[in-house]
C-alpha atoms as a PDB file:
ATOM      1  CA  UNK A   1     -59.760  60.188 -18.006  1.00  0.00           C
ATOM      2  CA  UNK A   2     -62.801  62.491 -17.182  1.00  0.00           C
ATOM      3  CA  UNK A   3     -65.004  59.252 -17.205  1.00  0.00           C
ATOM      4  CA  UNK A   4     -63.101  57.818 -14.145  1.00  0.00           C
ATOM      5  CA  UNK A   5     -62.913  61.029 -12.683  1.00  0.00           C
ATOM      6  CA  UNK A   6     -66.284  60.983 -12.476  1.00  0.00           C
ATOM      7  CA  UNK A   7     -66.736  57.344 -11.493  1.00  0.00           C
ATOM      8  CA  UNK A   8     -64.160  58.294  -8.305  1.00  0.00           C
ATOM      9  CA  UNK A   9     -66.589  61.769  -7.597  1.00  0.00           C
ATOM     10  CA  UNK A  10     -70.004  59.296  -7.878  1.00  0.00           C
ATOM     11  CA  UNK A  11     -68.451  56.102  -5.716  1.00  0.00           C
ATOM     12  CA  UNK A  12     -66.971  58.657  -3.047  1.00  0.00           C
ATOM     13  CA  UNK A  13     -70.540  60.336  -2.497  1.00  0.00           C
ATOM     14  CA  UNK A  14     -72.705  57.637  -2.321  1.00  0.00           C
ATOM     15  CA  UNK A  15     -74.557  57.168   0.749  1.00  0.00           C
ATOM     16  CA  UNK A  16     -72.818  61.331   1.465  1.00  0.00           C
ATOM     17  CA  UNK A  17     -76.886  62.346   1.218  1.00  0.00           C
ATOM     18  CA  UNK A  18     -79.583  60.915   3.147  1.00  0.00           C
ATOM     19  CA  UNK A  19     -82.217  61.972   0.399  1.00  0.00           C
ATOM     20  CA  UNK A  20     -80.195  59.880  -2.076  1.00  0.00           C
ATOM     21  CA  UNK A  21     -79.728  57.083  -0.092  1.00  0.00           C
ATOM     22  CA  UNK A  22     -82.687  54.672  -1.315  1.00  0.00           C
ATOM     23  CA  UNK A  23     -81.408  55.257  -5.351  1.00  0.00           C
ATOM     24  CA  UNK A  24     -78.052  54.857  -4.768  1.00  0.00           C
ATOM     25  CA  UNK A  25     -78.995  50.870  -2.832  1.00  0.00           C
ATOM     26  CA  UNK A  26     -80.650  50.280  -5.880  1.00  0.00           C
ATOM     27  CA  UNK A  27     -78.104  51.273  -7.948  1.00  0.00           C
ATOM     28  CA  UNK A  28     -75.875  48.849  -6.459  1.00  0.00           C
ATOM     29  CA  UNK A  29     -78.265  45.847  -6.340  1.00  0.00           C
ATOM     30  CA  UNK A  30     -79.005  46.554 -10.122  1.00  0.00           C
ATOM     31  CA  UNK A  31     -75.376  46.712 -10.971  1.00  0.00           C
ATOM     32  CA  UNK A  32     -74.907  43.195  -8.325  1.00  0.00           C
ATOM     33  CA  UNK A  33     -77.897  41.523 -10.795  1.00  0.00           C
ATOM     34  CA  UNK A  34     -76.826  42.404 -14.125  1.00  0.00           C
ATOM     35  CA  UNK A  35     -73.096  40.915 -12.588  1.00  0.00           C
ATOM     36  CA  UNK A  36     -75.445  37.795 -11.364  1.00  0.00           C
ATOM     37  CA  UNK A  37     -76.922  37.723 -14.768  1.00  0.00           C
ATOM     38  CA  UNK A  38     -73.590  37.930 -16.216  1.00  0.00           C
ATOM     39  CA  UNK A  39     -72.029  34.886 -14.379  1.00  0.00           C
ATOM     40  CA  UNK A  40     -75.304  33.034 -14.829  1.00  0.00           C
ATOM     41  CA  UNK A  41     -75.251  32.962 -18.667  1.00  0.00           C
ATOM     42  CA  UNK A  42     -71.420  32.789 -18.880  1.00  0.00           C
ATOM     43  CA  UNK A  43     -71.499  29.151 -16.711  1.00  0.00           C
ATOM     44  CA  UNK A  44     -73.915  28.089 -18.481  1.00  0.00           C
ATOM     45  CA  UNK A  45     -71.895  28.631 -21.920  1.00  0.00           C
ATOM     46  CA  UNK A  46     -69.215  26.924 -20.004  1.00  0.00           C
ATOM     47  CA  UNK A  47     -71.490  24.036 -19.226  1.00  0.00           C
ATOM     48  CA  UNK A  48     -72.801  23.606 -22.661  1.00  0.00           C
ATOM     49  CA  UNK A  49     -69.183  23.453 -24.273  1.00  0.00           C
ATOM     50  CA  UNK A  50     -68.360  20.797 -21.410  1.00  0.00           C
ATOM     51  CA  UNK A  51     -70.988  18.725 -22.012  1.00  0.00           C
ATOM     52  CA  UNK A  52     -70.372  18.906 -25.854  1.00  0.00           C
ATOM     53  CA  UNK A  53     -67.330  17.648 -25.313  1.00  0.00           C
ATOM     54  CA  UNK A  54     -67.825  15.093 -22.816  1.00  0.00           C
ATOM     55  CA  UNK A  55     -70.543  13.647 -25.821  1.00  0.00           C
ATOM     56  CA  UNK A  56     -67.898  13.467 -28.275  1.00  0.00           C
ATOM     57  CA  UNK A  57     -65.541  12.232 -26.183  1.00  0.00           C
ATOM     58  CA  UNK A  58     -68.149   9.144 -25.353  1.00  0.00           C
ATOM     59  CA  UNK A  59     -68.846   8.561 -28.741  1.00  0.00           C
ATOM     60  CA  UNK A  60     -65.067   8.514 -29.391  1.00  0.00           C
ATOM     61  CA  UNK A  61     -64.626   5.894 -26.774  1.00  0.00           C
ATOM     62  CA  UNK A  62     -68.195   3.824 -27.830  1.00  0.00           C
ATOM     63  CA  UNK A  63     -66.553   3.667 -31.442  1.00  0.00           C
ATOM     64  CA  UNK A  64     -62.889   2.376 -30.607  1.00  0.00           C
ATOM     65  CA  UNK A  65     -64.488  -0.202 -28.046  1.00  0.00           C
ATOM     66  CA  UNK A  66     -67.038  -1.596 -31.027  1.00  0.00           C
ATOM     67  CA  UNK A  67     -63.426  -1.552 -33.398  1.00  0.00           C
ATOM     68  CA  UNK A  68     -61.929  -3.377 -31.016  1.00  0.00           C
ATOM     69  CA  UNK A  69     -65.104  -6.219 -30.641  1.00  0.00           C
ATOM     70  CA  UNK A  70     -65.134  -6.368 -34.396  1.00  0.00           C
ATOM     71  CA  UNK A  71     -61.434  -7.322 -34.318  1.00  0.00           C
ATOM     72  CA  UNK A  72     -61.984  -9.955 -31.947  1.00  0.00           C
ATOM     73  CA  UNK A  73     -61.367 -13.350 -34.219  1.00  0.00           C
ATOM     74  CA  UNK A  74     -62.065 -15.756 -31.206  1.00  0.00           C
ATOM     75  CA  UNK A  75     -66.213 -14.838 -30.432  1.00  0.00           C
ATOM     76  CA  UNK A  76     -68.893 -14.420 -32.789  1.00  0.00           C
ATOM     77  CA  UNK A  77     -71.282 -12.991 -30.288  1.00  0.00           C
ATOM     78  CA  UNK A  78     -68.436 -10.026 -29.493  1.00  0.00           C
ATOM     79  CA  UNK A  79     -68.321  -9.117 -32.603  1.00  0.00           C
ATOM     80  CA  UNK A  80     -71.642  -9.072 -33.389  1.00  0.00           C
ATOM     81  CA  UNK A  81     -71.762  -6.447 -30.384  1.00  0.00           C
ATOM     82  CA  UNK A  82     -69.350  -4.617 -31.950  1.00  0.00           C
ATOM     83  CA  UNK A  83     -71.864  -4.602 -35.032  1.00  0.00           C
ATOM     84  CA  UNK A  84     -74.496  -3.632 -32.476  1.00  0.00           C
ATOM     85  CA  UNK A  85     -72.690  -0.624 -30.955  1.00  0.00           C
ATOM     86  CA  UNK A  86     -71.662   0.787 -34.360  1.00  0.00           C
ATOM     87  CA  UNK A  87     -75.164   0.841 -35.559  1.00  0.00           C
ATOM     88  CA  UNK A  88     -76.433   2.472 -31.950  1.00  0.00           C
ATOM     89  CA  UNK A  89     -73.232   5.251 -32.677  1.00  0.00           C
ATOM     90  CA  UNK A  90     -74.742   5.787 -35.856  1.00  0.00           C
ATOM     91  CA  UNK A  91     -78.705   6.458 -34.572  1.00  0.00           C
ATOM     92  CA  UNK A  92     -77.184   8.664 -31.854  1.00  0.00           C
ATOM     93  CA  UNK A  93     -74.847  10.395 -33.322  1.00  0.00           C
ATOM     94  CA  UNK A  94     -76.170  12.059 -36.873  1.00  0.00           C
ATOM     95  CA  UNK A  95     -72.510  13.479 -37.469  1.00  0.00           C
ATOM     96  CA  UNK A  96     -70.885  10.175 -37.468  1.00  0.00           C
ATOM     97  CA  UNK A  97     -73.769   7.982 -39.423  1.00  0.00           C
ATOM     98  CA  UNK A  98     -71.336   7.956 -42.749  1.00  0.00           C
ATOM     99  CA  UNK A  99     -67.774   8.155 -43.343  1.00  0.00           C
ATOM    100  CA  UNK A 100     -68.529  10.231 -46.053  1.00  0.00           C
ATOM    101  CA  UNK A 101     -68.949  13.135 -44.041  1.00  0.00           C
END
């Protein structure tokens, strides 16, 4: 309680004294960057996790579209895509090179 107390007494007499006037802007901008900073590094978390997904999600799809050309009993050439795109999943993706994990 005696912590917001004193946040309420600081807040309420800023910009109160002229003398003060040029630490207490600075105050604020360094408190406004370190919230910039904040927002920066959390979107970019955000960003990384998306595009993680999306990746797997891509790989996903690649690999049930190169099932589904190997399946195809009518044309050799499909399935020899099919071939084609499982061996590309399994350069670009390390964690899905073997079944056996």
């Amino acid at each position: 309680m005696k912590l917001y107390v004193k946040l309420i007494k600081y807040f309420g007499s800023l910009f109160s004294d002229p003398n003060r006037l040029a630490f207490d802007l600075e105050v604020i901008k360094t408190i406004i960057s370190f919230l910039g900073l904040f927002a920066t590094i959390f979107a970019g978390i955000g960003l990384y996790i998306n595009y993680q997904e999306g990746r797997e999600r891509l790989i996903t799809e690649r690999f049930t579209k190169a099932v589904e050309q190997i399946a195809n009993k009518d044309n050799e050439t499909v399935r020899i895509g099919g071939i084609y795109s499982l061996e590309r999943i399994a350069q670009d993706s390390h964690k899905d090179y073997s079944t056996r994990g």
